[in-house]
N, C-alpha and C. Protein backbone atom coordinates (compact mmCIF):
# COMPACT_ATOMS: atom_id res chain seq x y z
N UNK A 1 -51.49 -137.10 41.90
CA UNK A 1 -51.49 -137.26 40.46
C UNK A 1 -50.71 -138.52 40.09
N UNK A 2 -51.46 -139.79 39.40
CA UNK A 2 -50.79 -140.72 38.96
C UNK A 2 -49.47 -140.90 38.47
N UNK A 3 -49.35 -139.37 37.31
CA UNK A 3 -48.62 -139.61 36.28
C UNK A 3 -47.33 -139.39 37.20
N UNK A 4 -47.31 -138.66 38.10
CA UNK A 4 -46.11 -138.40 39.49
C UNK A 4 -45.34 -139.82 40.14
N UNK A 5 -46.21 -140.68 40.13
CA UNK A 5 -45.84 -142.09 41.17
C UNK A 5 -44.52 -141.94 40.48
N UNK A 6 -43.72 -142.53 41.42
CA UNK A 6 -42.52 -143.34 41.52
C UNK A 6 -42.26 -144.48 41.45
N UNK A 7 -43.14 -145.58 41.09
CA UNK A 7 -43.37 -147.10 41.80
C UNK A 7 -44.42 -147.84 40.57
N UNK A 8 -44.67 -148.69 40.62
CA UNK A 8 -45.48 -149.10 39.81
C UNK A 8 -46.98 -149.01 40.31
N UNK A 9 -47.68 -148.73 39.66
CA UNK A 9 -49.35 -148.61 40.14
C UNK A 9 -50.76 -149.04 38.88
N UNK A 10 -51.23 -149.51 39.29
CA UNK A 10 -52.58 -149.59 38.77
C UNK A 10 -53.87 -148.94 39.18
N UNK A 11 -54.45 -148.53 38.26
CA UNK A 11 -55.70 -147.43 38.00
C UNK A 11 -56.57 -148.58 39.40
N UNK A 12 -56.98 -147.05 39.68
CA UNK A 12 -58.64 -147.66 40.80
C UNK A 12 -59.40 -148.21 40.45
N UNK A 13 -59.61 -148.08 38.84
CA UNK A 13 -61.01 -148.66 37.90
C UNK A 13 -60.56 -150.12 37.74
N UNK A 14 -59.70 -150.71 37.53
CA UNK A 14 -58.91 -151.88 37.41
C UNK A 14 -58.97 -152.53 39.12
N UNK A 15 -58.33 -151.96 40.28
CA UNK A 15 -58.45 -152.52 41.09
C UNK A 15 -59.79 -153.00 41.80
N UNK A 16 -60.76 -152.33 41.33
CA UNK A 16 -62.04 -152.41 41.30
C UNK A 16 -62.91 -153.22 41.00
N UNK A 17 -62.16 -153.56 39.52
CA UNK A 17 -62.70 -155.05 38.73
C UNK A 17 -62.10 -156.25 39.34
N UNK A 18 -60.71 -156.32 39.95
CA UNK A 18 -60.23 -157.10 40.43
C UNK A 18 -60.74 -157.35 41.81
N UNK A 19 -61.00 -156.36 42.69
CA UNK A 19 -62.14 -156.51 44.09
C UNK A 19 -63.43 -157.36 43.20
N UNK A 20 -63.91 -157.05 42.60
CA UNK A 20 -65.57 -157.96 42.37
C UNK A 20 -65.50 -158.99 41.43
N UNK A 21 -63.94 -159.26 41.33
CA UNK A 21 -63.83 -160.39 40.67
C UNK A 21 -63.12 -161.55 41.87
N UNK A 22 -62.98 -160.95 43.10
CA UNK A 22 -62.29 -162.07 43.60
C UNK A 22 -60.83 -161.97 43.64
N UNK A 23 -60.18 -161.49 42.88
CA UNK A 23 -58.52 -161.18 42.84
C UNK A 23 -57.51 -160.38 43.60
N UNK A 24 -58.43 -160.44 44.53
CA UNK A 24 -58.02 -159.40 45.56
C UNK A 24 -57.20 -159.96 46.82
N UNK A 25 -56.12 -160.11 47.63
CA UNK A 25 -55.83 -160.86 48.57
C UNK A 25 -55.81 -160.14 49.52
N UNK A 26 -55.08 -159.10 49.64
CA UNK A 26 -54.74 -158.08 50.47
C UNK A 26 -54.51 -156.85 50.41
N UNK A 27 -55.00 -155.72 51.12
CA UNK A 27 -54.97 -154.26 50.91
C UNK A 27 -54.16 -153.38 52.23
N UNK A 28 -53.10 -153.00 52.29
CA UNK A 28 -52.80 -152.35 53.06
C UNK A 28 -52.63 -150.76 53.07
N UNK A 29 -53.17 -150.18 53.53
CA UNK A 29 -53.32 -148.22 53.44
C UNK A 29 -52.05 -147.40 54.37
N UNK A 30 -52.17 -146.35 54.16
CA UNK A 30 -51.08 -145.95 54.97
C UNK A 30 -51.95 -144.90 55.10
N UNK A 31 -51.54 -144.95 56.83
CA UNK A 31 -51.94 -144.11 58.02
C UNK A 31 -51.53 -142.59 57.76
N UNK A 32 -52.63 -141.68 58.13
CA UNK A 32 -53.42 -141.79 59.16
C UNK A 32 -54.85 -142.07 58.27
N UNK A 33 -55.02 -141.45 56.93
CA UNK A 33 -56.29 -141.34 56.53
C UNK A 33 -56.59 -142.59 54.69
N UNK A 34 -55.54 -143.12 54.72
CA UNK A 34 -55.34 -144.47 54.09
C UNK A 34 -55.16 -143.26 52.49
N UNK A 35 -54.69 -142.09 52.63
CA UNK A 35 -54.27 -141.54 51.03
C UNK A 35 -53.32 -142.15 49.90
N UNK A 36 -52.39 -143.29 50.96
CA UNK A 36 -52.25 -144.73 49.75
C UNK A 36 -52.74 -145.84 50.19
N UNK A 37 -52.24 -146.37 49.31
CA UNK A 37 -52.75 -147.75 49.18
C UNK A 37 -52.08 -149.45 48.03
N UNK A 38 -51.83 -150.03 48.77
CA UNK A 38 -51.39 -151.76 48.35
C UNK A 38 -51.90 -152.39 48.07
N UNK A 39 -52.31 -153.30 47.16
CA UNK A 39 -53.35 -154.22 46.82
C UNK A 39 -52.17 -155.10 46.55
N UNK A 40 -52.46 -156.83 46.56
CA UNK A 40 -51.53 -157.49 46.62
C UNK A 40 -52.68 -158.46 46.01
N UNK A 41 -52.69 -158.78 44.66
CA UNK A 41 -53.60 -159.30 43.97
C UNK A 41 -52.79 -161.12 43.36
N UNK A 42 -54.39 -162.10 43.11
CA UNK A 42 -53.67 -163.07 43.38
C UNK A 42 -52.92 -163.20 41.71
N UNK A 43 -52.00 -164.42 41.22
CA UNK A 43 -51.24 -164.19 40.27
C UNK A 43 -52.03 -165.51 39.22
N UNK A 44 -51.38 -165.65 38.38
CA UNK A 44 -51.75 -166.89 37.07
C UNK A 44 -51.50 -168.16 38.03
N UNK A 45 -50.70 -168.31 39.05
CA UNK A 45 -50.50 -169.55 39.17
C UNK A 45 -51.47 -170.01 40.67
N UNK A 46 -52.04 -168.98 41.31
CA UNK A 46 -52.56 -169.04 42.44
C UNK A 46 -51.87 -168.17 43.46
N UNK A 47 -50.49 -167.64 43.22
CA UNK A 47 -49.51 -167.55 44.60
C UNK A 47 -49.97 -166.28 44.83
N UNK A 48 -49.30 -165.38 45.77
CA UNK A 48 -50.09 -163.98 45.62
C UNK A 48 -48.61 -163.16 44.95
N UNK A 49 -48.96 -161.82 44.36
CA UNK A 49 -48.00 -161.38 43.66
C UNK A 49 -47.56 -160.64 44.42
N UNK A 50 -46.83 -159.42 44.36
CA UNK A 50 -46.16 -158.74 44.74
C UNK A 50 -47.00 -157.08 45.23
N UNK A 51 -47.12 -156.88 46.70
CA UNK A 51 -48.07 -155.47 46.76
C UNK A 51 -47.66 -154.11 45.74
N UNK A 52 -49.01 -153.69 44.85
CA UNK A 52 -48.61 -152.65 43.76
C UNK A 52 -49.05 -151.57 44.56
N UNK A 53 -48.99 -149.97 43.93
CA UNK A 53 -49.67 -149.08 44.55
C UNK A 53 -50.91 -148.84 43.44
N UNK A 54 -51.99 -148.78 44.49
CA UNK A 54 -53.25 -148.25 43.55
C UNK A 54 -53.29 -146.87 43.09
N UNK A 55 -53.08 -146.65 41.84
CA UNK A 55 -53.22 -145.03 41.26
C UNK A 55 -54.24 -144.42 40.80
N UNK A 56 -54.36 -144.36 39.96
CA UNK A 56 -54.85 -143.36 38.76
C UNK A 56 -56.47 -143.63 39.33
N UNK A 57 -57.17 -142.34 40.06
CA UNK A 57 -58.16 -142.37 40.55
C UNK A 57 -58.83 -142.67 41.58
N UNK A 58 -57.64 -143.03 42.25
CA UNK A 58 -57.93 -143.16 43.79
C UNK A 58 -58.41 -141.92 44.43
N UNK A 59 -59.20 -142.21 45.30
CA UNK A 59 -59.85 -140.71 46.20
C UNK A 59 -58.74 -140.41 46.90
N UNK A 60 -58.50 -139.37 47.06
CA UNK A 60 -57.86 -138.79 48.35
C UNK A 60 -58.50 -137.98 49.18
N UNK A 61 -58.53 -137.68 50.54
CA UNK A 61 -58.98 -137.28 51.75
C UNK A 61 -59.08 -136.00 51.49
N UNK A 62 -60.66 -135.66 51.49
CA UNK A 62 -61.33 -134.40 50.80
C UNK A 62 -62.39 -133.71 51.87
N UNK A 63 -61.93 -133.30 53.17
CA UNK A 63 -62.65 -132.56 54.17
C UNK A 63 -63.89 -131.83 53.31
N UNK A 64 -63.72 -131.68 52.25
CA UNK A 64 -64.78 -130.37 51.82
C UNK A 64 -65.70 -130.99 51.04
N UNK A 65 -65.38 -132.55 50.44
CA UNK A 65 -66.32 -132.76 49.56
C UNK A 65 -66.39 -134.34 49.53
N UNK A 66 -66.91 -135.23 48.86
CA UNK A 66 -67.22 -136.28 48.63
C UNK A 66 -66.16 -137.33 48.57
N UNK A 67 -64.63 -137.40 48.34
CA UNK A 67 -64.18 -137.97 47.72
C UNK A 67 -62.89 -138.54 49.44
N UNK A 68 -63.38 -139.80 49.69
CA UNK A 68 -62.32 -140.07 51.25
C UNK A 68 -62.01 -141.79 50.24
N UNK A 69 -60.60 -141.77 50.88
CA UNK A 69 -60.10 -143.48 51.20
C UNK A 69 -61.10 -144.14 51.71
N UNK A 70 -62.21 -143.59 52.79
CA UNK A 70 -63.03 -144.64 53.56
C UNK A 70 -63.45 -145.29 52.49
N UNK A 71 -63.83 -144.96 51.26
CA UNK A 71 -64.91 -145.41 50.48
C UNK A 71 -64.19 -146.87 49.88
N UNK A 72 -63.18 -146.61 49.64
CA UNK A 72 -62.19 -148.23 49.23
C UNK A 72 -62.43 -149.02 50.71
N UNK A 73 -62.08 -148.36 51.82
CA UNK A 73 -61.65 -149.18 53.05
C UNK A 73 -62.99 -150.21 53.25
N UNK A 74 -64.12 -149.18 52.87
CA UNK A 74 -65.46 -149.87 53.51
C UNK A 74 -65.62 -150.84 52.15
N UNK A 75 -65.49 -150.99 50.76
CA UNK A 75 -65.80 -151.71 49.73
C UNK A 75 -64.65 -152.77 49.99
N UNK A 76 -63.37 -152.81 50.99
CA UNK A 76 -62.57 -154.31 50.78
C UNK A 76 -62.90 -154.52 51.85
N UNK A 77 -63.88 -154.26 53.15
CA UNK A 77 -64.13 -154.96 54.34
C UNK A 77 -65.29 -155.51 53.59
N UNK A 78 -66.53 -154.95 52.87
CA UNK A 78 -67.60 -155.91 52.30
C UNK A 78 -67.29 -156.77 51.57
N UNK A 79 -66.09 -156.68 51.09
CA UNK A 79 -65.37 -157.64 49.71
C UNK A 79 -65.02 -158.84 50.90
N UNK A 80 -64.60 -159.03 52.12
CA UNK A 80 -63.95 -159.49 53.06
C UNK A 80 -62.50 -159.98 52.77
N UNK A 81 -62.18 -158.62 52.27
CA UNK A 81 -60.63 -159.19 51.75
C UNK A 81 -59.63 -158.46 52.83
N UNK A 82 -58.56 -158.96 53.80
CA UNK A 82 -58.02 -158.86 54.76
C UNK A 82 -57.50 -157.32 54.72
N UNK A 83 -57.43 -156.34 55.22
CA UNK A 83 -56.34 -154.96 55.07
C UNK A 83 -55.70 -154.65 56.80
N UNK A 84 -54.84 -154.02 56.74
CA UNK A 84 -54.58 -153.13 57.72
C UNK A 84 -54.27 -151.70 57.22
N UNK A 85 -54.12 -150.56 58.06
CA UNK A 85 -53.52 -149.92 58.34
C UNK A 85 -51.71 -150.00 59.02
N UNK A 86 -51.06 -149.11 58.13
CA UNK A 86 -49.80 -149.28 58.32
C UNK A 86 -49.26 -147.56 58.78
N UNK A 87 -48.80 -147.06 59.34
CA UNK A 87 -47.46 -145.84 59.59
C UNK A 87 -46.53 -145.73 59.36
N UNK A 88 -46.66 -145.33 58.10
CA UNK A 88 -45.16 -145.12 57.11
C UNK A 88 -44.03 -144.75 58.30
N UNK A 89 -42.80 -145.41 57.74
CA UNK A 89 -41.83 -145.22 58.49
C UNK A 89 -41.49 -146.19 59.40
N UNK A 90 -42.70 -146.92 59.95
CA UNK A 90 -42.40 -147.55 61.07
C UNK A 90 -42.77 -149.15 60.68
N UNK A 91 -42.74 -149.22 59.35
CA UNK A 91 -42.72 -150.47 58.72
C UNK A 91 -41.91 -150.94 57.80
N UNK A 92 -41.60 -151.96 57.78
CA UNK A 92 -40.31 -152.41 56.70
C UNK A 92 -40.94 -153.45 55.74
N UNK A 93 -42.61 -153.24 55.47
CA UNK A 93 -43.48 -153.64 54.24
C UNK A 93 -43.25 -153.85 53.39
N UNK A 94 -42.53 -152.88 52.47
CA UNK A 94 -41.94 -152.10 51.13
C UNK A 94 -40.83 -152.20 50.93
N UNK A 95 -39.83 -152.67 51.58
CA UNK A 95 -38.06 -152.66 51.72
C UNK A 95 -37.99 -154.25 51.63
């Protein structure tokens, strides 16, 4: 639930427009099934900004029904915008 974050975040519908607009630099997910997610979008001056968390409408990992992270993972590899996978804890990304 968005309204829960701790951190600053922007809606999926927004990061979305910013994927098919080009504004996209980098996406990093966190392991194992990418249920978050970083977008590190570019800024007014060219530089890249600061990684946000993507919120409000992001899929989360739904064994029973339609709704997986793959579906972002596979739309920023066609976007060809760089991501990894990360394992919380064992990265100092965010710090």
């Amino acid at each position: 639930d968005p309204s829960e974050l701790n951190e600053p975040s922007v809606s999926y519908a927004e990061f979305l427009e910013k994927l098919s607009a080009n504004q996209v630099t980098f996406v990093e997910f966190l392991a194992p099934n990418g249920d978050k997610a970083y977008a590190t979008f570019k800024s007014e001056d060219s530089s890249n900004s600061k990684p946000i968390r993507i919120g409000e409408g992001y899929p989360i990992e739904d064994p029973q029904g339609w709704s997986s992270p793959a579906f972002v993972v596979k739309a920023v590899a066609k976007a060809n915008v760089p991501y990894k996978f990360v394992v919380p804890g064992l990265s100092d990304s965010f710090h």
